[in-house]
Protein backbone atom coordinates (compact mmCIF):
# COMPACT_ATOMS: atom_id res chain seq x y z
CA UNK A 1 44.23 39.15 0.81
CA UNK A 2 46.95 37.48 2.60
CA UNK A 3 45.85 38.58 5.91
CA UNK A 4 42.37 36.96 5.04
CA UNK A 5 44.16 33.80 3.90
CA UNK A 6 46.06 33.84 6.87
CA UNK A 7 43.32 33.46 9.20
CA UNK A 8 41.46 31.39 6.93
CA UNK A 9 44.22 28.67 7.76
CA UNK A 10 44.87 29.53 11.48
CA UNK A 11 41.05 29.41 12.16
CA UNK A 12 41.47 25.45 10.39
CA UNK A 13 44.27 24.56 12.18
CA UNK A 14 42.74 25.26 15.38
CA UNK A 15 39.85 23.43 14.48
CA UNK A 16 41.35 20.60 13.14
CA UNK A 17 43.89 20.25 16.18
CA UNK A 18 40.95 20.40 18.38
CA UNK A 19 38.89 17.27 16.50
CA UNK A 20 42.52 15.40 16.19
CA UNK A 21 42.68 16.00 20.25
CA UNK A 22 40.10 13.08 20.61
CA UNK A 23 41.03 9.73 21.17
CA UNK A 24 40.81 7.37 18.13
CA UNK A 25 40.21 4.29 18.34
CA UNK A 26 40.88 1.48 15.90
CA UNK A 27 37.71 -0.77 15.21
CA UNK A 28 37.25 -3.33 12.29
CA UNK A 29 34.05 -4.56 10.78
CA UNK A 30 33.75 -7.57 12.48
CA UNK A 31 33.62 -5.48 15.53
CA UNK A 32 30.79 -3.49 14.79
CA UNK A 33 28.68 -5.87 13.56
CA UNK A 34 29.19 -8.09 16.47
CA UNK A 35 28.25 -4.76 18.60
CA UNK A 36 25.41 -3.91 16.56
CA UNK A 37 23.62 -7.93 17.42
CA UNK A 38 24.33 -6.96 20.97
CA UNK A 39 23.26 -3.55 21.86
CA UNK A 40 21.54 -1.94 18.77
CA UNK A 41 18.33 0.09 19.97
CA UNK A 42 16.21 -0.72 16.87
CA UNK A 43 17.31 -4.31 16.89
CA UNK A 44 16.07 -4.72 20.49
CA UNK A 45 13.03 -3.05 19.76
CA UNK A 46 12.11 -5.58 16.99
CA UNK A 47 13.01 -8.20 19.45
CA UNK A 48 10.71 -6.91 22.29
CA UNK A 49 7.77 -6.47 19.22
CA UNK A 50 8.27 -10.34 18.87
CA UNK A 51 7.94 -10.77 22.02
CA UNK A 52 4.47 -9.13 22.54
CA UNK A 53 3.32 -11.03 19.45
CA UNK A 54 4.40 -14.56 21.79
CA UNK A 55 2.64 -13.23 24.61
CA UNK A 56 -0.63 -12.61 22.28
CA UNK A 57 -0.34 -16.16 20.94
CA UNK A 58 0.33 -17.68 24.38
CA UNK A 59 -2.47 -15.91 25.53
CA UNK A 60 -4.67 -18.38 23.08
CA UNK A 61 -3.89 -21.27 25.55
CA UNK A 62 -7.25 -20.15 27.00
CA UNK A 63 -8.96 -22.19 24.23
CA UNK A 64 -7.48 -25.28 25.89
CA UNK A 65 -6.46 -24.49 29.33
CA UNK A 66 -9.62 -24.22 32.08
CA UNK A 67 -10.02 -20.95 33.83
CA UNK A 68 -10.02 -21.10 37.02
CA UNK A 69 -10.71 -18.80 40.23
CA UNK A 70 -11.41 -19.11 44.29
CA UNK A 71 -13.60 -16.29 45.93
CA UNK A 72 -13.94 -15.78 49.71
CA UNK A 73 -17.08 -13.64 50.37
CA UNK A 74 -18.82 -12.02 53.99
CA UNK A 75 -21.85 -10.81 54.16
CA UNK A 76 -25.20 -9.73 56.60
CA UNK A 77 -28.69 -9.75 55.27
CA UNK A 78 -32.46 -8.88 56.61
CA UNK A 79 -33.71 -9.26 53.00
CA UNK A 80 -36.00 -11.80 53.78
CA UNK A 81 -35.13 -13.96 50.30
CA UNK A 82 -31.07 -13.94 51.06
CA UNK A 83 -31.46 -14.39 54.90
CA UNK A 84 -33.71 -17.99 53.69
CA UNK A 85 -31.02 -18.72 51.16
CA UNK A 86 -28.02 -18.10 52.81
CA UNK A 87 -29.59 -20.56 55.86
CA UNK A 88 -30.92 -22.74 53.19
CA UNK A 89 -26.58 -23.19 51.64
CA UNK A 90 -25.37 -23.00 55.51
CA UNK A 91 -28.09 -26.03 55.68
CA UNK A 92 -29.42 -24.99 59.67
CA UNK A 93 -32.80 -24.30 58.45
CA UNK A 94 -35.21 -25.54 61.00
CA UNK A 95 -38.88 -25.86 61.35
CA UNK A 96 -39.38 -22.60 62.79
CA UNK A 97 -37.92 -21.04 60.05
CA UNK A 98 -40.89 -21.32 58.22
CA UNK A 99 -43.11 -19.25 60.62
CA UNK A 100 -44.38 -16.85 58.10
CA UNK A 101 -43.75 -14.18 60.82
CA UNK A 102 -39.58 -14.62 60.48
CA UNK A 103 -40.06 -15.29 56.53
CA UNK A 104 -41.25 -11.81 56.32
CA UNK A 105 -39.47 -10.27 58.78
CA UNK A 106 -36.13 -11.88 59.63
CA UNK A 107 -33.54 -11.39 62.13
CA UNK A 108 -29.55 -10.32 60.18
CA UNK A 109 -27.89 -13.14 59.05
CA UNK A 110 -24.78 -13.64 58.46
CA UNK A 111 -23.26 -15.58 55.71
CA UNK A 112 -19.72 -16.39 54.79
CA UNK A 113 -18.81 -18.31 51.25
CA UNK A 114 -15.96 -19.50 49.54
CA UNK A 115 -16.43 -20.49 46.09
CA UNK A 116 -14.12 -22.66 43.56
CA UNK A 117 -15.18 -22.15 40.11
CA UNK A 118 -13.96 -23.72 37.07
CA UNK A 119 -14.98 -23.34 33.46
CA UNK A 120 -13.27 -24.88 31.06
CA UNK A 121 -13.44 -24.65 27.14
CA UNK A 122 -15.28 -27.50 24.97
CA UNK A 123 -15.40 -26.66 21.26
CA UNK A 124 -15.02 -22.88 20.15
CA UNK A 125 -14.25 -23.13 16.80
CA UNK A 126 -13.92 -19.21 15.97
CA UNK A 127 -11.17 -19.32 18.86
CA UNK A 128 -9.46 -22.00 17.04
CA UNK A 129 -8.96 -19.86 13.64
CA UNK A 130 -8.22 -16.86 16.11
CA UNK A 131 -4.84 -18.84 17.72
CA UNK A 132 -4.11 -19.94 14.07
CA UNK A 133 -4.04 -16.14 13.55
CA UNK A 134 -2.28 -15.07 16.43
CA UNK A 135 0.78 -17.75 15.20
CA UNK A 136 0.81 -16.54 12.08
CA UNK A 137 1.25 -13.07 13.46
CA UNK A 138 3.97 -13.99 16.10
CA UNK A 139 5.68 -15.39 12.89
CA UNK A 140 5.31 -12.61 10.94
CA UNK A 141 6.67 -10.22 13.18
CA UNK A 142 9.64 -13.09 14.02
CA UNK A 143 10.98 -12.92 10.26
CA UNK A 144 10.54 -9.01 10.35
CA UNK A 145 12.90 -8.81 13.09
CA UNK A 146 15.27 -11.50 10.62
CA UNK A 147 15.00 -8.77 8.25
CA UNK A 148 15.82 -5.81 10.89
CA UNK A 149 18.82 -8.21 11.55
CA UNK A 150 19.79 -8.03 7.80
CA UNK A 151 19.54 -4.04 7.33
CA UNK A 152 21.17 -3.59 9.93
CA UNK A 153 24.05 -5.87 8.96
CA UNK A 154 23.50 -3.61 5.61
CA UNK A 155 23.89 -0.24 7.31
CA UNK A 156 26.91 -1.30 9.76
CA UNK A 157 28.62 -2.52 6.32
CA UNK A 158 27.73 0.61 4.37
CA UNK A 159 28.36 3.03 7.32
CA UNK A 160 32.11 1.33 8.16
CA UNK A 161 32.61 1.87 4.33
CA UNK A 162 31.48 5.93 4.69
CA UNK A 163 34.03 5.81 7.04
CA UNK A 164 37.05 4.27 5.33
CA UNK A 165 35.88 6.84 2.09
CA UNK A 166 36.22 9.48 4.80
CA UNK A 167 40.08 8.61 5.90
CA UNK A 168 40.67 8.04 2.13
CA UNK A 169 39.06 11.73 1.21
CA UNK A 170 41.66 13.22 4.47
CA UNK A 171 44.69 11.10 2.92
CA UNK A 172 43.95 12.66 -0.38
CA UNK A 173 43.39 16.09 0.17
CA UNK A 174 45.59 16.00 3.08
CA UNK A 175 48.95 14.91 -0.28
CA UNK A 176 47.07 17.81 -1.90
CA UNK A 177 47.64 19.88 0.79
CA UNK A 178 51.41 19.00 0.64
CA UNK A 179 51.61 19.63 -3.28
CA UNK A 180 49.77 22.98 -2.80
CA UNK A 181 52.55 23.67 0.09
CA UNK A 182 55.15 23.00 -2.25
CA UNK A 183 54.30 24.96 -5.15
CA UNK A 184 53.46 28.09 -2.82
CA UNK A 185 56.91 27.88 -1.83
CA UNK A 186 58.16 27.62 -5.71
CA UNK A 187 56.29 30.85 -6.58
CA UNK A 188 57.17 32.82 -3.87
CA UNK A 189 60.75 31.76 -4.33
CA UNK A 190 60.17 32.66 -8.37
CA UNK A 191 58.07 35.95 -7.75
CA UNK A 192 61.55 36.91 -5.69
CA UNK A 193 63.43 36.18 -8.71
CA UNK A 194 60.83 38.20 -10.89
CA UNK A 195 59.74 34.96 -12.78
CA UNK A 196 56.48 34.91 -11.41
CA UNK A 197 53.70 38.06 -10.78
CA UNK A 198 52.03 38.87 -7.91
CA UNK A 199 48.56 37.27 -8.91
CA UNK A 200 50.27 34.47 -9.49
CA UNK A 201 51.64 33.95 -6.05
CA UNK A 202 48.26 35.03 -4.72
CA UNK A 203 46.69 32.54 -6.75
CA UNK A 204 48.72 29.51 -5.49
CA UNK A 205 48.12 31.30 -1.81
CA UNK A 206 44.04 30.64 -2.60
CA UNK A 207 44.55 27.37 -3.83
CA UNK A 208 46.34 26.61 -0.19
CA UNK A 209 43.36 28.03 1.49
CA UNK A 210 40.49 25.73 -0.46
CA UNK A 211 42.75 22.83 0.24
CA UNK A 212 42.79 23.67 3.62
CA UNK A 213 39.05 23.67 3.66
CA UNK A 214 38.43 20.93 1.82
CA UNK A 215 40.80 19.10 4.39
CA UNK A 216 38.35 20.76 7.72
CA UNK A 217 35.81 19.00 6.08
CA UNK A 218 37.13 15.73 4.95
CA UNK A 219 37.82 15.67 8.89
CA UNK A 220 34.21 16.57 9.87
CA UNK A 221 32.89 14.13 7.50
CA UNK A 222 35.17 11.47 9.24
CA UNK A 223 33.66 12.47 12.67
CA UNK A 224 30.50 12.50 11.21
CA UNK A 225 30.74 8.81 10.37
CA UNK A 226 32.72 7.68 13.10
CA UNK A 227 29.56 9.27 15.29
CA UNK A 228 27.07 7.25 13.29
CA UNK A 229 29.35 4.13 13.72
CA UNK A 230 28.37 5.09 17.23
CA UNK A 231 25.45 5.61 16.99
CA UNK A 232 24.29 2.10 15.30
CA UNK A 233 26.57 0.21 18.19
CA UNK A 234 24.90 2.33 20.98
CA UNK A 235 27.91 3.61 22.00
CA UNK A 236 27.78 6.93 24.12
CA UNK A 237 31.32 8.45 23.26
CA UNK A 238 33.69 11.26 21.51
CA UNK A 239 35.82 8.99 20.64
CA UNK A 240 36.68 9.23 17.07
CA UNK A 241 36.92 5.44 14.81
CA UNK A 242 39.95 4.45 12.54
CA UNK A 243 39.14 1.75 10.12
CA UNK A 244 41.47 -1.12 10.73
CA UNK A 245 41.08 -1.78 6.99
CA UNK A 246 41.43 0.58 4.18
CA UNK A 247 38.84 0.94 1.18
CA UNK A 248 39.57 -1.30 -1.47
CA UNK A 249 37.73 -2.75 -4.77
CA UNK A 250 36.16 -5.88 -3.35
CA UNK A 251 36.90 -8.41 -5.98
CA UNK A 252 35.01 -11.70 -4.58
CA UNK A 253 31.75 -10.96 -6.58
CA UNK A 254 29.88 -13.54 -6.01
CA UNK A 255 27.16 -15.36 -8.01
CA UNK A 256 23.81 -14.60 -6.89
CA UNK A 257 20.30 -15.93 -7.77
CA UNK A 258 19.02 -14.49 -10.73
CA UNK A 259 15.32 -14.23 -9.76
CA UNK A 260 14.03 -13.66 -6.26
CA UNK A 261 14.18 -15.56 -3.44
CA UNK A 262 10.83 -16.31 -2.10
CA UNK A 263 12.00 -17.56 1.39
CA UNK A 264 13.64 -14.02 2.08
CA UNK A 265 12.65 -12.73 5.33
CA UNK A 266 10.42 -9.89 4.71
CA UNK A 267 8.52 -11.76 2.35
CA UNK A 268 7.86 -14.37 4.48
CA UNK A 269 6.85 -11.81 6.79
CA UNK A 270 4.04 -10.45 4.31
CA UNK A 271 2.87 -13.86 3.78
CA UNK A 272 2.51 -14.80 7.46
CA UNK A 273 0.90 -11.57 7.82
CA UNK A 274 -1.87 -12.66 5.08
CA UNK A 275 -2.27 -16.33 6.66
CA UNK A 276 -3.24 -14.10 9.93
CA UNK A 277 -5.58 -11.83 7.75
CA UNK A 278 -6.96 -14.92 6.53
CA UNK A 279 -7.49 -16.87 9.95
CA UNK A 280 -8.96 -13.72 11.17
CA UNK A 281 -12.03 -13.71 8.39
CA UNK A 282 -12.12 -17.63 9.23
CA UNK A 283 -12.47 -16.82 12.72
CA UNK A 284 -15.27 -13.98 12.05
CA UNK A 285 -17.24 -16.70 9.86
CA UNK A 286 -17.03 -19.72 12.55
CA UNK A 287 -18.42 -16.98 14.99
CA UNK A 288 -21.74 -17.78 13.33
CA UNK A 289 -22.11 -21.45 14.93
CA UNK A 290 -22.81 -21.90 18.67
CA UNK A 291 -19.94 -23.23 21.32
CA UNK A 292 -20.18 -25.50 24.39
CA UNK A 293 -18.28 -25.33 27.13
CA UNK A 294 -18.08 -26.70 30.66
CA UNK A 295 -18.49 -25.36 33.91
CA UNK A 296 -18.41 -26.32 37.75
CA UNK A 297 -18.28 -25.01 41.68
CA UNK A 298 -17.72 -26.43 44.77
CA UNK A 299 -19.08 -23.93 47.56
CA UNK A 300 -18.17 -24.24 50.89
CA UNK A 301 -20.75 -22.11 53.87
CA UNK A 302 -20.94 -20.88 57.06
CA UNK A 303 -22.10 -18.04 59.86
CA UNK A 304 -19.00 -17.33 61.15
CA UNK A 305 -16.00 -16.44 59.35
CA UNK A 306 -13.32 -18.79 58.12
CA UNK A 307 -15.43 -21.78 58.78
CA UNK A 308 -17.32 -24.33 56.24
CA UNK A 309 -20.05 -25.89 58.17
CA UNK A 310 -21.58 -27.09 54.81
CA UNK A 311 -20.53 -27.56 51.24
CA UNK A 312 -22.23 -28.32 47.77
CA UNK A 313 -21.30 -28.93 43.90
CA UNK A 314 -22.59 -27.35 40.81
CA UNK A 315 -21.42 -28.59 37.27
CA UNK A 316 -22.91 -28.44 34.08
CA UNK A 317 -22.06 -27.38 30.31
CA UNK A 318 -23.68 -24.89 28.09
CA UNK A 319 -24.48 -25.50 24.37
CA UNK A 320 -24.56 -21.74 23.24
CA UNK A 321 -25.94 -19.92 20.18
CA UNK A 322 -25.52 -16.35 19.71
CA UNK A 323 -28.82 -16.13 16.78
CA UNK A 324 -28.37 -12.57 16.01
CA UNK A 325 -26.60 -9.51 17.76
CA UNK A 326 -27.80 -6.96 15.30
CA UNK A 327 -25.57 -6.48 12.72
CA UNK A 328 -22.36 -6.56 14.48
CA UNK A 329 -21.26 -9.92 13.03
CA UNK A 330 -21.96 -9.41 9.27
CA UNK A 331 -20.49 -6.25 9.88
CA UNK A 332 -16.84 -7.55 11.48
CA UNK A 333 -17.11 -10.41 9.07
CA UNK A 334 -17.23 -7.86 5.99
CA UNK A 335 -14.80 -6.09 7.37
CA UNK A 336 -11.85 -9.35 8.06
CA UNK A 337 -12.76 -10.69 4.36
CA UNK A 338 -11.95 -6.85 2.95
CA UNK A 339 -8.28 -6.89 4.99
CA UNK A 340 -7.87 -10.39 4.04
CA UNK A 341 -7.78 -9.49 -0.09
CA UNK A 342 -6.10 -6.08 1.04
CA UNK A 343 -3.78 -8.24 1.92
CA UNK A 344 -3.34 -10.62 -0.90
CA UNK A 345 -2.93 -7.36 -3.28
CA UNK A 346 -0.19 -5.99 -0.66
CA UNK A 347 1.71 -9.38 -0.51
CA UNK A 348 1.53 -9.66 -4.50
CA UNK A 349 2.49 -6.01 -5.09
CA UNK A 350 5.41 -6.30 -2.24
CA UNK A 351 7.05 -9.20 -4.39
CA UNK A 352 6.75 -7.35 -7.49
CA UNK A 353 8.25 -4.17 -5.88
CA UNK A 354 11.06 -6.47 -4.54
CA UNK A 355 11.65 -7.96 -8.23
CA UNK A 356 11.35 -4.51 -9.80
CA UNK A 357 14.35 -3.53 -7.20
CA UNK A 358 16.28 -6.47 -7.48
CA UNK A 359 16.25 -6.25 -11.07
CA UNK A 360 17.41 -2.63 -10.79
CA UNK A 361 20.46 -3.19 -8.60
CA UNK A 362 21.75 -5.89 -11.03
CA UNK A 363 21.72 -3.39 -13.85
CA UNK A 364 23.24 -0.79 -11.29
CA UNK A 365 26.07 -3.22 -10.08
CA UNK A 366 27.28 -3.58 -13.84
CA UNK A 367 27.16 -0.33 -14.21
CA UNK A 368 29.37 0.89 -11.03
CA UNK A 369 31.66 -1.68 -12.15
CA UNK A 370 32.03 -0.04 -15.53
CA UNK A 371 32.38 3.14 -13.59
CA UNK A 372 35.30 2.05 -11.63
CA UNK A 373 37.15 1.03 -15.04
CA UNK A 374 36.77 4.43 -16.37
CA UNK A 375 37.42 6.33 -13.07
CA UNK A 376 40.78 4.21 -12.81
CA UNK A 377 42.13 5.03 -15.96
CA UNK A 378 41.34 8.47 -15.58
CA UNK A 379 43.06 8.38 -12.12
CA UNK A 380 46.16 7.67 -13.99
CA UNK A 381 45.71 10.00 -16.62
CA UNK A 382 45.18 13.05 -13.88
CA UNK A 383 48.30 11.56 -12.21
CA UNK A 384 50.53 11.54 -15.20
CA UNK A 385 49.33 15.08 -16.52
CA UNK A 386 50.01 16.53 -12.82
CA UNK A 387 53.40 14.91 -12.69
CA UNK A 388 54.84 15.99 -15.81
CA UNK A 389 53.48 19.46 -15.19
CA UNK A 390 54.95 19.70 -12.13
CA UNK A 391 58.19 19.02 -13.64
CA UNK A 392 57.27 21.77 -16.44
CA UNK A 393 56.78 24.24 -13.45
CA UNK A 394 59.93 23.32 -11.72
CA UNK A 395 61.69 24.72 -14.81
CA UNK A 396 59.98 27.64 -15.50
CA UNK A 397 57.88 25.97 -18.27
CA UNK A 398 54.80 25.94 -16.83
CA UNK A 399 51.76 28.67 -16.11
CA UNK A 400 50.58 28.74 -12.61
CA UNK A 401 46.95 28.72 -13.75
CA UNK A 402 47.94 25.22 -15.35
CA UNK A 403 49.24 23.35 -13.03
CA UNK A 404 46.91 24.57 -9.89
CA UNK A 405 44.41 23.04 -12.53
CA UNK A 406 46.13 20.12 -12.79
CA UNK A 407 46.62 19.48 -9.18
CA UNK A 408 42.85 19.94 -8.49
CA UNK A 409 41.46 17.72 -11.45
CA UNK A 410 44.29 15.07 -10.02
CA UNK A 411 42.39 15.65 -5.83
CA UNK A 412 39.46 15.54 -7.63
CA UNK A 413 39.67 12.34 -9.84
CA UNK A 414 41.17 10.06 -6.39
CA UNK A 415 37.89 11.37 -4.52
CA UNK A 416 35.80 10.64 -7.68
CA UNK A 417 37.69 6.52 -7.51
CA UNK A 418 37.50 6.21 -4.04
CA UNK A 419 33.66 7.38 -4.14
CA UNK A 420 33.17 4.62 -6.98
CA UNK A 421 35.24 1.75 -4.71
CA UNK A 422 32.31 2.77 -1.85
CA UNK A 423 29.29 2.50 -4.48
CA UNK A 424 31.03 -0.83 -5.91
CA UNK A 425 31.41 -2.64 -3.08
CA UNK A 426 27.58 -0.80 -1.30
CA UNK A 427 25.90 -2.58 -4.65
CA UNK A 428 27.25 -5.36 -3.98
CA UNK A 429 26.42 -5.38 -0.25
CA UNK A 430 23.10 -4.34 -0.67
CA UNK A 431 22.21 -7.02 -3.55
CA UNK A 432 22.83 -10.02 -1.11
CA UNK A 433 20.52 -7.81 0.99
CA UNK A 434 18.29 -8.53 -1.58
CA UNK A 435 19.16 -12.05 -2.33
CA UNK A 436 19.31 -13.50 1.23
CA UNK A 437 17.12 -15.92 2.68
């Protein structure tokens, strides 16, 4: 049994020496969350998803802006139609160009155009509803990155606290370790003096060993924290975190709104997302009416390349009216007005959700601060019942089996307070989550 014990504990120490050989580094909140803004993965990928949405709604300029494009073209002909035409643009048509002979039969020609064309946009009215849709979209996706912002503010908060919880859990266990220590030394000294029996000596020796393994993973779990920390700040390193501030009851509670706050990110982010749903049916329905736009080209002609022995103008504009392309249009029409009241349900089921949890988390905050009350005064009864048994087993008084009980209730109860200090002050976090704008 002791040999098993034995390397139990040398197996831990090793361990534990070997994850205490890694630098530490202190780092406070503000830190982190400053870190987290600049270099967060998720974050930036939120950011570049806003992005695209600006693109798609700059890309609705097009309504307003004209298009416009140059073409430089070369070209040799016999086809007796485009050998006329391209003499007919170059304007050296002659009189014996009509000899029926060469009209059927011509000789190559060669013909060399550039071409500035310009069409610009008169009234589109489906394009109109489509920009007011791509906006509403670009916002959208703006106040969902707001809200990525937010959680993420939420997670830094809640995973710094996971990591002051896991120093506390080391500083506890690591006094229980010491206790345990102590009384080990107590019984062996007794069981020499024939106060104590063997089991009991090997029970104390048992108790070392699960404090010793409680203490291997209070330490991974601080690693394991420290490497999310990490993680969330985009850091690549083995470097392990120290909390510059310990865990403690935050006592600022603040007064928050009692119902929800419509302006809050990710709602707004639904509703922009149903304006676009909605300027998207619009858009399908103003598809229906015809559109005019403008055109014009100035061409520029000649035999031989880069030269421009003639030019000529075309402009116009077109008044046009799609009548009927099948189905199609009924079809995609259908289709936006059936997303569009998809929506409206989604939106309207989103802010009752969001009530529902609000709601919840108020109830839930009261309670954890109940919690803490009775977790403190148990604290103190564990530590009072541990101290005066420890005195008891200093003199003899006291079984073993007693006061190893004692000393675990007493571990136990600080981990069970420190664990209700983290879900205190997470509630509390997470409900101006909930409440902010």
């Amino acid at each position: 049994m002791k040999r098993k014990i034995l390397i139990v504990v040398i197996a831990t120490i090793i361990h534990g020496n070997k994850v205490l050989a890694q630098e530490e580094v202190a780092i406070s909140k503000s830190h982190v969350l400053e870190m987290i803004s600049e270099r967060n993965m998720s974050l930036k990928i939120s950011q570049y998803n806003y992005k695209g949405a600006q693109a798609d709604y700059r890309q609705s300029n097009t309504l307003f802006l004209p298009n416009i494009s140059i073409s430089y073209t070369g070209m040799a002909t016999t086809n007796p139609l485009m050998s006329f035409g391209a003499k007919l643009n170059q304007e050296v048509l002659t009189q014996n160009d009509f000899n029926p002979v060469l009209l059927n039969d011509p000789d190559q020609v060669e013909n060399y155009a550039t071409v500035i064309e310009v069409q610009q946009p008169l009234i589109n009215l489906d394009g109109l509803y489509q920009r007011k849709a791509a906006k509403a979209t670009m916002e959208a996706v703006n106040s969902q990155t707001k809200r990525t912002e937010d959680y993420l503010i939420l997670e830094a908060e809640k995973a710094y606290m996971q990591l002051q919880l896991a120093y506390k859990a080391v500083a506890v266990i690591k006094k229980a370790q010491e206790a345990a220590e102590e009384n080990l030394k107590i019984a062996q000294n007794s069981f020499r003096q024939g106060y104590l029996q063997k089991s009991d000596v090997l029970a104390v020796e048992v108790r070392v060993s699960e404090v010793q393994n409680q203490l291997q993973q209070a330490k991974s779990n601080v690693k394991n924290a420290s490497d999310y920390l990490a993680f969330l700040m985009d850091e690549k390193t083995d470097e392990i975190y120290i909390p510059k501030d310990s865990l403690v009851v935050n006592a600022s509670i603040e007064q928050f709104k009692e119902e929800l706050n419509q302006e809050r990110a990710d709602i707004k982010a639904m509703e922009f997302t149903t304006e676009a749903f909605k300027q998207n049916y619009k858009a399908d329905k103003m598809a229906f009416l015809p559109s005019l736009n403008a055109f014009g080209s100035y061409e520029l002609y000649d035999d031989e390349i880069f030269k421009a022995g003639a030019n000529g103008y075309v402009f116009g504009a077109q008044l046009k009216w799609d009548i009927l392309e099948g189905s199609s249009r009924f079809g995609k029409s259908q289709k936006s007005k059936a997303l569009y009241e998809k929506s409206k349900l989604e939106y309207a089921q989103y802010v009752s959700q969001s009530e529902l949890e609000l709601n919840k988390i108020k109830r839930k905050l009261l309670d954890a601060k109940n919690k803490l009350e009775l977790t403190y005064l148990a604290l103190q009864q564990s530590e009072e019942s541990l101290r005066i048994r420890t005195n008891r087993f200093e003199e003899g008084l006291e079984k073993t089996s007693d006061l190893l009980l004692s000393e675990s209730k007493y571990a136990q109860k600080q981990l069970e307070y420190y664990q209700t200090v983290f879900e205190f002050n997470y509630t509390q976090s997470y409900l101006q989550f909930l409440t902010k704008e």
